[in-house]
N, C-alpha and C. Protein backbone atom coordinates (compact mmCIF):
# COMPACT_ATOMS: atom_id res chain seq x y z
N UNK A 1 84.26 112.60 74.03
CA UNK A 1 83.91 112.38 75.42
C UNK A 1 83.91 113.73 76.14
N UNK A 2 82.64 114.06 76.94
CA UNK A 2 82.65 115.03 77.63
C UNK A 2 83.88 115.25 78.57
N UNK A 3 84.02 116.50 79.38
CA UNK A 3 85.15 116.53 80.10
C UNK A 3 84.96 116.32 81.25
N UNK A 4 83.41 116.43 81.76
CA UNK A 4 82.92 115.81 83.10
C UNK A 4 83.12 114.11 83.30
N UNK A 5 82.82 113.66 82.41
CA UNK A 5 83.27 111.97 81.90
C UNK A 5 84.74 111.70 82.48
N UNK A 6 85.48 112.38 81.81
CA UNK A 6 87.11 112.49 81.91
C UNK A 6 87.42 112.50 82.95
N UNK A 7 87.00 113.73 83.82
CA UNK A 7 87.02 113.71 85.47
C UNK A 7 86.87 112.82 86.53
N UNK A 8 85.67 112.50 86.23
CA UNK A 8 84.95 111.46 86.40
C UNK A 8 86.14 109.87 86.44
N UNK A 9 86.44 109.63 85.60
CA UNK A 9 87.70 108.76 85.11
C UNK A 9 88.51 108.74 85.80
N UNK A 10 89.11 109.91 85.55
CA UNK A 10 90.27 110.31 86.07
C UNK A 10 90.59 110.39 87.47
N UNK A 11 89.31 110.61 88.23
CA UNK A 11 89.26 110.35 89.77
C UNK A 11 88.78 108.92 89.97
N UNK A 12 88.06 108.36 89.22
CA UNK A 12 87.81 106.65 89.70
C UNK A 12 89.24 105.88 89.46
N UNK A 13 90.32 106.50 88.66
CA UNK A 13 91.66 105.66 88.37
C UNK A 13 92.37 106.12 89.96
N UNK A 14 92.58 107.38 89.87
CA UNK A 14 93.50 107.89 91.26
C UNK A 14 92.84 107.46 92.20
N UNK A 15 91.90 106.79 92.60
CA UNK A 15 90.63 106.35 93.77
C UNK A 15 91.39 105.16 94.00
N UNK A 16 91.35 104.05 92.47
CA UNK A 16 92.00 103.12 92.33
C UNK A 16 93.36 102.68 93.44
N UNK A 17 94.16 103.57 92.32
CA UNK A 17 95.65 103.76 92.74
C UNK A 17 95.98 103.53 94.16
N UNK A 18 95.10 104.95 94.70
CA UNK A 18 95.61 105.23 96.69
C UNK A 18 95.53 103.78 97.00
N UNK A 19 93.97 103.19 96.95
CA UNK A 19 93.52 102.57 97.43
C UNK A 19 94.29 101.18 97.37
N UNK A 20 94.84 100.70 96.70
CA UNK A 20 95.50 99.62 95.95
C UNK A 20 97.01 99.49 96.49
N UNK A 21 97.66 101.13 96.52
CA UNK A 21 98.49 101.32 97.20
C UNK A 21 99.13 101.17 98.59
N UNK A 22 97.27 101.70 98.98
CA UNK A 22 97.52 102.06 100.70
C UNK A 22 97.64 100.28 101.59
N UNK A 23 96.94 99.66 100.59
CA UNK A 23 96.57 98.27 101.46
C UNK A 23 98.02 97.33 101.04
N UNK A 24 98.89 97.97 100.30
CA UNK A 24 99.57 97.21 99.87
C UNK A 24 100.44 97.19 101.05
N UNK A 25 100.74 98.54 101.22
CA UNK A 25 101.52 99.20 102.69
C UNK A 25 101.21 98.66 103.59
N UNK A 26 100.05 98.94 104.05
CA UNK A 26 99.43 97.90 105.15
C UNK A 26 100.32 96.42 105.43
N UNK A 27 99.75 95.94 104.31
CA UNK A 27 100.18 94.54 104.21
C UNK A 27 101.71 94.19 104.51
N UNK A 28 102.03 95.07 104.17
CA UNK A 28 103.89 95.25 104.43
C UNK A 28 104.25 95.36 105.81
N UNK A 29 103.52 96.34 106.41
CA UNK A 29 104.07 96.71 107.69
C UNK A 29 103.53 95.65 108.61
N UNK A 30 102.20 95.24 108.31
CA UNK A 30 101.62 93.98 109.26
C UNK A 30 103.01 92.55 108.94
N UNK A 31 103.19 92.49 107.73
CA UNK A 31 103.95 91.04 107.54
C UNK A 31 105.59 91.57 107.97
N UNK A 32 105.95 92.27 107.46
CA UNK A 32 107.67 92.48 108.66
C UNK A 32 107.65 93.58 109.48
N UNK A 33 106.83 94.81 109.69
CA UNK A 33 106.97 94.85 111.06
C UNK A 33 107.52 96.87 110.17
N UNK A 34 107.80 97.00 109.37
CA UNK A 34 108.42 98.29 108.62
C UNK A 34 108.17 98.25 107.28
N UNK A 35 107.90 99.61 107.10
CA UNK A 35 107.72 99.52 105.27
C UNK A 35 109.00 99.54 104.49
N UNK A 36 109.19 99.52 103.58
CA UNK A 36 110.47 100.15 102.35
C UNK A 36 111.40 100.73 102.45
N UNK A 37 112.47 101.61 103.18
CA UNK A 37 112.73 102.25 102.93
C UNK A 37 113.63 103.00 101.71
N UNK A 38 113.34 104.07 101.78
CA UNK A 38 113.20 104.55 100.58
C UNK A 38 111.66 104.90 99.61
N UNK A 39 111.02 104.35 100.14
CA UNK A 39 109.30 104.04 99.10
C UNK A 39 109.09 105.45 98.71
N UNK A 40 109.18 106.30 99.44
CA UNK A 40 108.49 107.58 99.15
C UNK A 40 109.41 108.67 98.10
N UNK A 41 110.46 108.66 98.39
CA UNK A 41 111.41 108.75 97.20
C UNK A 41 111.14 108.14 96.03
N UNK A 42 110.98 106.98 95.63
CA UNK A 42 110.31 106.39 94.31
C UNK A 42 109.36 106.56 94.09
N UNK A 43 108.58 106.91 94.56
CA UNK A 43 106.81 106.96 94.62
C UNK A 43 106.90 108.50 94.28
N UNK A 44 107.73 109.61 94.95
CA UNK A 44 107.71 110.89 94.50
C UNK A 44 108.71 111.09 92.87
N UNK A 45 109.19 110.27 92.79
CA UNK A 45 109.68 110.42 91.02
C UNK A 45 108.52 109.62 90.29
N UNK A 46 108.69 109.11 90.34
CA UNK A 46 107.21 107.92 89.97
C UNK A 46 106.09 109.11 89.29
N UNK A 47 105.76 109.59 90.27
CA UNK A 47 104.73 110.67 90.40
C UNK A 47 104.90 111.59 89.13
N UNK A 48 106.37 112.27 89.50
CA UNK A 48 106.59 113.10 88.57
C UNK A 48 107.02 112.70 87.04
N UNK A 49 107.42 111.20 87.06
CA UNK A 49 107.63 111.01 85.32
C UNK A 49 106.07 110.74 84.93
N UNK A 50 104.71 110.77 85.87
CA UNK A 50 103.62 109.88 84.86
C UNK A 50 103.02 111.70 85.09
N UNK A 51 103.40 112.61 85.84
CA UNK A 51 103.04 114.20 85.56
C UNK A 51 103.22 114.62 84.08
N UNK A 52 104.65 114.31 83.68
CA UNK A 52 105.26 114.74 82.73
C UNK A 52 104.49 114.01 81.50
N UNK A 53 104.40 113.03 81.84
CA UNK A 53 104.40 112.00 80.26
C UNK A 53 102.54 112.24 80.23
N UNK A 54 102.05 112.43 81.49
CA UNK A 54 100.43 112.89 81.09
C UNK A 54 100.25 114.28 80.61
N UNK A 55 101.53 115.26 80.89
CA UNK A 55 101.02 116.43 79.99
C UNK A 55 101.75 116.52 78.85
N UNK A 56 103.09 115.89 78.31
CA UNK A 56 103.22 115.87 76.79
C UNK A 56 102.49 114.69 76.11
N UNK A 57 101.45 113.82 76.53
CA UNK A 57 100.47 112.78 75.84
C UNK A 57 99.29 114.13 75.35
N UNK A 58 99.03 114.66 76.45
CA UNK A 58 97.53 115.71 76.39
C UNK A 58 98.26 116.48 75.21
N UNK A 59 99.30 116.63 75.21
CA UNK A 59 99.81 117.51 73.96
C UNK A 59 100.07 116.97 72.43
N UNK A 60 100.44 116.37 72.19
CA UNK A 60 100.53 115.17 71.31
C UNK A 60 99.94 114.33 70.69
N UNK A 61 99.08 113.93 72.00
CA UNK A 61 98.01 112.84 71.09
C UNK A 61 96.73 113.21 70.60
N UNK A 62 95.72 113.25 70.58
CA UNK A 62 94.58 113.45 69.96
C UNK A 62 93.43 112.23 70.53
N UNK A 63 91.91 112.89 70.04
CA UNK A 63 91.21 112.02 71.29
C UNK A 63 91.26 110.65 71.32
N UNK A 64 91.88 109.91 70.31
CA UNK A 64 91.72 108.46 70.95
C UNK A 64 92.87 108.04 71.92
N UNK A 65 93.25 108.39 72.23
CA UNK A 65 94.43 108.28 73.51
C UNK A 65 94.02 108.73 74.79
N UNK A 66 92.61 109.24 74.70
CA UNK A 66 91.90 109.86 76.22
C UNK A 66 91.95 108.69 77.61
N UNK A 67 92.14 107.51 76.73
CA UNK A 67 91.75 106.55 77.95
C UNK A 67 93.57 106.56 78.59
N UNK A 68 94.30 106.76 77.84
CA UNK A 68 95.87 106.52 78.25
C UNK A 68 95.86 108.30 79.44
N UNK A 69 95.76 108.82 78.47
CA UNK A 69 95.98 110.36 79.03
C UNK A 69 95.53 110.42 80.50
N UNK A 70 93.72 110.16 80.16
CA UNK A 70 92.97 110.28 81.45
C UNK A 70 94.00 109.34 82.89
N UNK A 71 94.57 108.02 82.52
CA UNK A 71 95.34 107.23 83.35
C UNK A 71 96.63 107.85 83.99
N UNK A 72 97.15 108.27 83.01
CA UNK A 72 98.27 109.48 83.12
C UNK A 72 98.10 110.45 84.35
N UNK A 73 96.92 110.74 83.78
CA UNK A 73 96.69 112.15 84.93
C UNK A 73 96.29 111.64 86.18
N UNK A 74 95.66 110.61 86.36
CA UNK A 74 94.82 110.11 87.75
C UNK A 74 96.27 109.41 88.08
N UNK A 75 97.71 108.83 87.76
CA UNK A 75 98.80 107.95 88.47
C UNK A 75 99.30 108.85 89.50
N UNK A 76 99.40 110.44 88.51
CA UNK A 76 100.69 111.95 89.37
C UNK A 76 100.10 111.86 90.63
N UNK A 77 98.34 112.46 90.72
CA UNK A 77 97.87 112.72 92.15
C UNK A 77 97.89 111.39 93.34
N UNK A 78 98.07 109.99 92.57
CA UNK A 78 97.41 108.74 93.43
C UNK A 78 98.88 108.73 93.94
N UNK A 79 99.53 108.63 93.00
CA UNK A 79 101.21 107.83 93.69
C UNK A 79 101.73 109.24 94.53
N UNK A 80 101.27 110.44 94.55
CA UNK A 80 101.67 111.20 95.45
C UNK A 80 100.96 111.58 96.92
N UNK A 81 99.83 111.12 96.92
CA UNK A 81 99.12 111.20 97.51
C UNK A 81 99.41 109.74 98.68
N UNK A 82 99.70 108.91 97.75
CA UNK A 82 99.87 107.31 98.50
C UNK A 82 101.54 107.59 98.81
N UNK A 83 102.17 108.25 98.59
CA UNK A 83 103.78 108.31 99.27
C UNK A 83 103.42 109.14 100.70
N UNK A 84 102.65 110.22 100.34
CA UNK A 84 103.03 110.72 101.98
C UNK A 84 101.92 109.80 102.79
N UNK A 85 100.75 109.02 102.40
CA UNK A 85 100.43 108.14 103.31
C UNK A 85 101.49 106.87 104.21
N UNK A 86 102.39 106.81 102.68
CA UNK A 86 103.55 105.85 103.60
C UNK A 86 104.68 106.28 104.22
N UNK A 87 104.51 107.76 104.46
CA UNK A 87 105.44 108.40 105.02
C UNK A 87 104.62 108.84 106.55
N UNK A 88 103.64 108.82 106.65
CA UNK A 88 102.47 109.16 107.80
C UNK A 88 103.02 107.93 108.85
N UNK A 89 102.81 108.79 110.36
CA UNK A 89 102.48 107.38 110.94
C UNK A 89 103.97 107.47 112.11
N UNK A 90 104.76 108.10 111.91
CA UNK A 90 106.33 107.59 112.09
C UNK A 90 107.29 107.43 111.05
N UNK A 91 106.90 107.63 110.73
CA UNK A 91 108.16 106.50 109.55
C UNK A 91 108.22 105.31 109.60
N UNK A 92 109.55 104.62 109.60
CA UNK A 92 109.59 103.01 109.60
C UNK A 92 109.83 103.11 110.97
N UNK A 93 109.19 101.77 111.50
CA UNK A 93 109.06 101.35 112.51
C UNK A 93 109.68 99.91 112.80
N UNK A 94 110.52 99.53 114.12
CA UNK A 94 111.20 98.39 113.71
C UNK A 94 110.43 97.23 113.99
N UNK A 95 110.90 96.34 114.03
CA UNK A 95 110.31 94.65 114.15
C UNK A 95 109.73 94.54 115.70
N UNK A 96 110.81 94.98 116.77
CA UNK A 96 110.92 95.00 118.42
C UNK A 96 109.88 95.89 118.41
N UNK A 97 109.70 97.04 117.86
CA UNK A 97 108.67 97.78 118.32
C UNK A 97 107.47 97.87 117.92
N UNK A 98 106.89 96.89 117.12
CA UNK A 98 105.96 96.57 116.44
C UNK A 98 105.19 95.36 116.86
N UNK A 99 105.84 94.30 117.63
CA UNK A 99 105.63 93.49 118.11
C UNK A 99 105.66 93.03 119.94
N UNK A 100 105.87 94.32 120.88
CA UNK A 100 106.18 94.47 122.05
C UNK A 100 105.37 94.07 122.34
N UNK A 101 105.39 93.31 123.33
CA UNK A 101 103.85 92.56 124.32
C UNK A 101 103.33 91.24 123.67
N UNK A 102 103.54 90.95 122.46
CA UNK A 102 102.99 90.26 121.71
C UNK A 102 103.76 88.47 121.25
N UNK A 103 103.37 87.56 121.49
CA UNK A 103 103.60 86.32 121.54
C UNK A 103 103.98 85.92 119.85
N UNK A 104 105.33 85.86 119.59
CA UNK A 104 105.38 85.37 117.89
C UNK A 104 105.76 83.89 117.91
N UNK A 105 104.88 83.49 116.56
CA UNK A 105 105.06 82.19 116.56
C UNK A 105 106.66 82.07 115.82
N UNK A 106 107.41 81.00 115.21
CA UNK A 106 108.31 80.81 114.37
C UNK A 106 107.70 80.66 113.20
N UNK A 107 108.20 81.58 112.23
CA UNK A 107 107.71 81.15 110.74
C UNK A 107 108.14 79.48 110.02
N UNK A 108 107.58 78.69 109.28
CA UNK A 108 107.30 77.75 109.06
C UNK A 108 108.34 78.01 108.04
């Protein structure tokens, strides 16, 4: 496989990732009002064990493992890239202040 291919890959997986990531966040902060805390701390080790394990795979394995490797390499940039998005913004934000002005029903 060419290495433009690979690239290619390798940015449609990390494209993946953010993206998959970012709405997940979303979804979090719309349904209680604050994200995780802590998220970005896990998301920044996270990052760095699939750094590590994508450059001793590139070392190690040989080309039929390109599809693992290429995944490897596109997780480091997505899950780091998607931590400081969930670190953007404020930080966590509470329930009262997320919902000021706004009429809540009782959850069912």
């Amino acid at each position: 496989m060419t290495l433009a291919l690979r690239l290619l890959r390798i940015a449609g997986f990390a494209l993946a990732f953010t993206l998959a990531f970012t709405l997940s966040q979303r979804a979090t902060l719309a349904r209680t009002g604050e994200t995780v805390p802590g998220i970005s701390w896990a998301i920044g080790a996270l990052s760095t064990f699939f750094l590590i394990g994508a450059w001793a795979t590139e070392r190690t394995q040989g080309a039929e493992a390109n599809a693992r490797k290429d995944l490897l390499w596109a997780s480091a940039p997505a899950a780091s890239s998607s931590s400081s998005r969930a670190c953007s913004g404020g930080g966590r934000r509470s329930r009262r202040d997320s919902t000021r002005g706004v009429a809540r029903l009782p959850r069912p």
